[in-house]
Protein backbone atom coordinates (compact mmCIF):
# COMPACT_ATOMS: atom_id res chain seq x y z
CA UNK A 1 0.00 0.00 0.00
CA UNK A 2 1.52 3.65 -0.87
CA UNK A 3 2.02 6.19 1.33
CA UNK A 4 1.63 9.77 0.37
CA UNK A 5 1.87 12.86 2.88
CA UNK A 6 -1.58 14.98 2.46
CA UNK A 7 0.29 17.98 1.19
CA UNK A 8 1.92 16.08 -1.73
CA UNK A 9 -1.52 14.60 -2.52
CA UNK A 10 -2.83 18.34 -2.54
CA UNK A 11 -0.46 18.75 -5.29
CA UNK A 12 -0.67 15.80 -7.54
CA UNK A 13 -4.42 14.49 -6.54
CA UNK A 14 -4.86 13.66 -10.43
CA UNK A 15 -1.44 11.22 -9.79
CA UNK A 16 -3.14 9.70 -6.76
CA UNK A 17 -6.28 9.27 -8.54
CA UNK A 18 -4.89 7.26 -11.47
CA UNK A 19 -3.01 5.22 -9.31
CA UNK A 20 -6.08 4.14 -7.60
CA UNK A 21 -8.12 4.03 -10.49
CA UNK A 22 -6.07 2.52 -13.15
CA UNK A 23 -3.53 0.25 -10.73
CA UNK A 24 -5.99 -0.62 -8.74
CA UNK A 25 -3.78 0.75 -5.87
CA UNK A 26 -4.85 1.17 -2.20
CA UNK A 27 -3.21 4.92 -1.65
CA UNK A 28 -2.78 6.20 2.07
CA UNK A 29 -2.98 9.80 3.21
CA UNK A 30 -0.87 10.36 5.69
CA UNK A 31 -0.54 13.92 7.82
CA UNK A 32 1.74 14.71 10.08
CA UNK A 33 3.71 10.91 9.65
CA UNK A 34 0.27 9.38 10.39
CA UNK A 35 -2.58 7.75 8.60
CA UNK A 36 -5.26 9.92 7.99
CA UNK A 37 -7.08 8.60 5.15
CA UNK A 38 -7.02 6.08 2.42
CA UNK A 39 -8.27 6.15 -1.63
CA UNK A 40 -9.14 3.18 -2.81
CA UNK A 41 -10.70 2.00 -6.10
CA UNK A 42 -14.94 2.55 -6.38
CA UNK A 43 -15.12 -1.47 -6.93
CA UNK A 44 -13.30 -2.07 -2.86
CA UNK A 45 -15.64 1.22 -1.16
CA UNK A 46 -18.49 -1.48 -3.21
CA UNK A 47 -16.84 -4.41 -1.95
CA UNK A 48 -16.67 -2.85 1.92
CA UNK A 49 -20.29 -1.65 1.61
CA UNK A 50 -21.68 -4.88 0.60
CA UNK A 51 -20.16 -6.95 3.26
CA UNK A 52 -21.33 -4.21 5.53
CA UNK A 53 -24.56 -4.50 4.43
CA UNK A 54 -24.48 -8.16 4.48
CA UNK A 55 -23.06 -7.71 9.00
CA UNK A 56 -25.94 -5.58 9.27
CA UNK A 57 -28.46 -8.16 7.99
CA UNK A 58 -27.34 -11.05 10.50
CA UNK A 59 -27.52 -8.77 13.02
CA UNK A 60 -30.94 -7.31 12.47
CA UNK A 61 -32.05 -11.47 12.06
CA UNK A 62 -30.32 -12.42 15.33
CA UNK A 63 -31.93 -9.68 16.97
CA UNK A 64 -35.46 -10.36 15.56
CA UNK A 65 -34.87 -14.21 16.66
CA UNK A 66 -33.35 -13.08 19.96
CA UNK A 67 -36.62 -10.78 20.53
CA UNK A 68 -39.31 -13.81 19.58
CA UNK A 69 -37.28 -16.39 21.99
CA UNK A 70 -37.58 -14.12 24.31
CA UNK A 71 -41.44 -13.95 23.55
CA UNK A 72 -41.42 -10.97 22.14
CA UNK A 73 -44.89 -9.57 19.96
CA UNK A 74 -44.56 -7.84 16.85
CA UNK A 75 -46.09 -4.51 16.05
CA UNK A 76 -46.43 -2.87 12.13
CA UNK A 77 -44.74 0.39 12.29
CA UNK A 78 -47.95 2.00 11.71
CA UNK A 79 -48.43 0.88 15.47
CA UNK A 80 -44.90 1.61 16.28
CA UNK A 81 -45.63 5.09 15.20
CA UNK A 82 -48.76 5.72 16.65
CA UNK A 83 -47.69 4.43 20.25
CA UNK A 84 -44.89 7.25 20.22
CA UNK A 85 -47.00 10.02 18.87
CA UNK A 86 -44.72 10.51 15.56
């Protein structure tokens, strides 16, 4: 993975953007000696959303089986709504 200080990629930003987008390189922004940032190419942000997507999906379905083990009733968000005065 490539390193570049923040105020060289202020400079050359087209450079860092090729790099990502034709290399396919993972390009870190660094300021101050430290990570700040990194650009990566649109198909890994896709890649990183999906699988987030995906985490936040078993973890809505463990909580809706945790919530009927528990006995827990469902209620239609019209309810939901109505119960909170929204």
């Amino acid at each position: 993975m490539a390193m570049v200080a923040l105020a060289e990629a202020r400079k050359t930003l087209g450079t860092v953007v090729d790099r990502v987008r034709y290399q396919g390189e993972n390009v870190v922004l660094t300021a101050n000696g430290k990570p700040a940032a990194v650009v990566v190419p649109i198909e890994m942000l896709e890649l990183i959303e999906r699988l987030e997507d995906a985490r936040d999906v078993r973890a809505l379905r463990a909580a809706i089986k945790a919530h009927k083990a528990q006995g827990g009733a469902s209620k239609s968000l019209t309810q939901f709504v109505a119960e909170r005065g929204l």
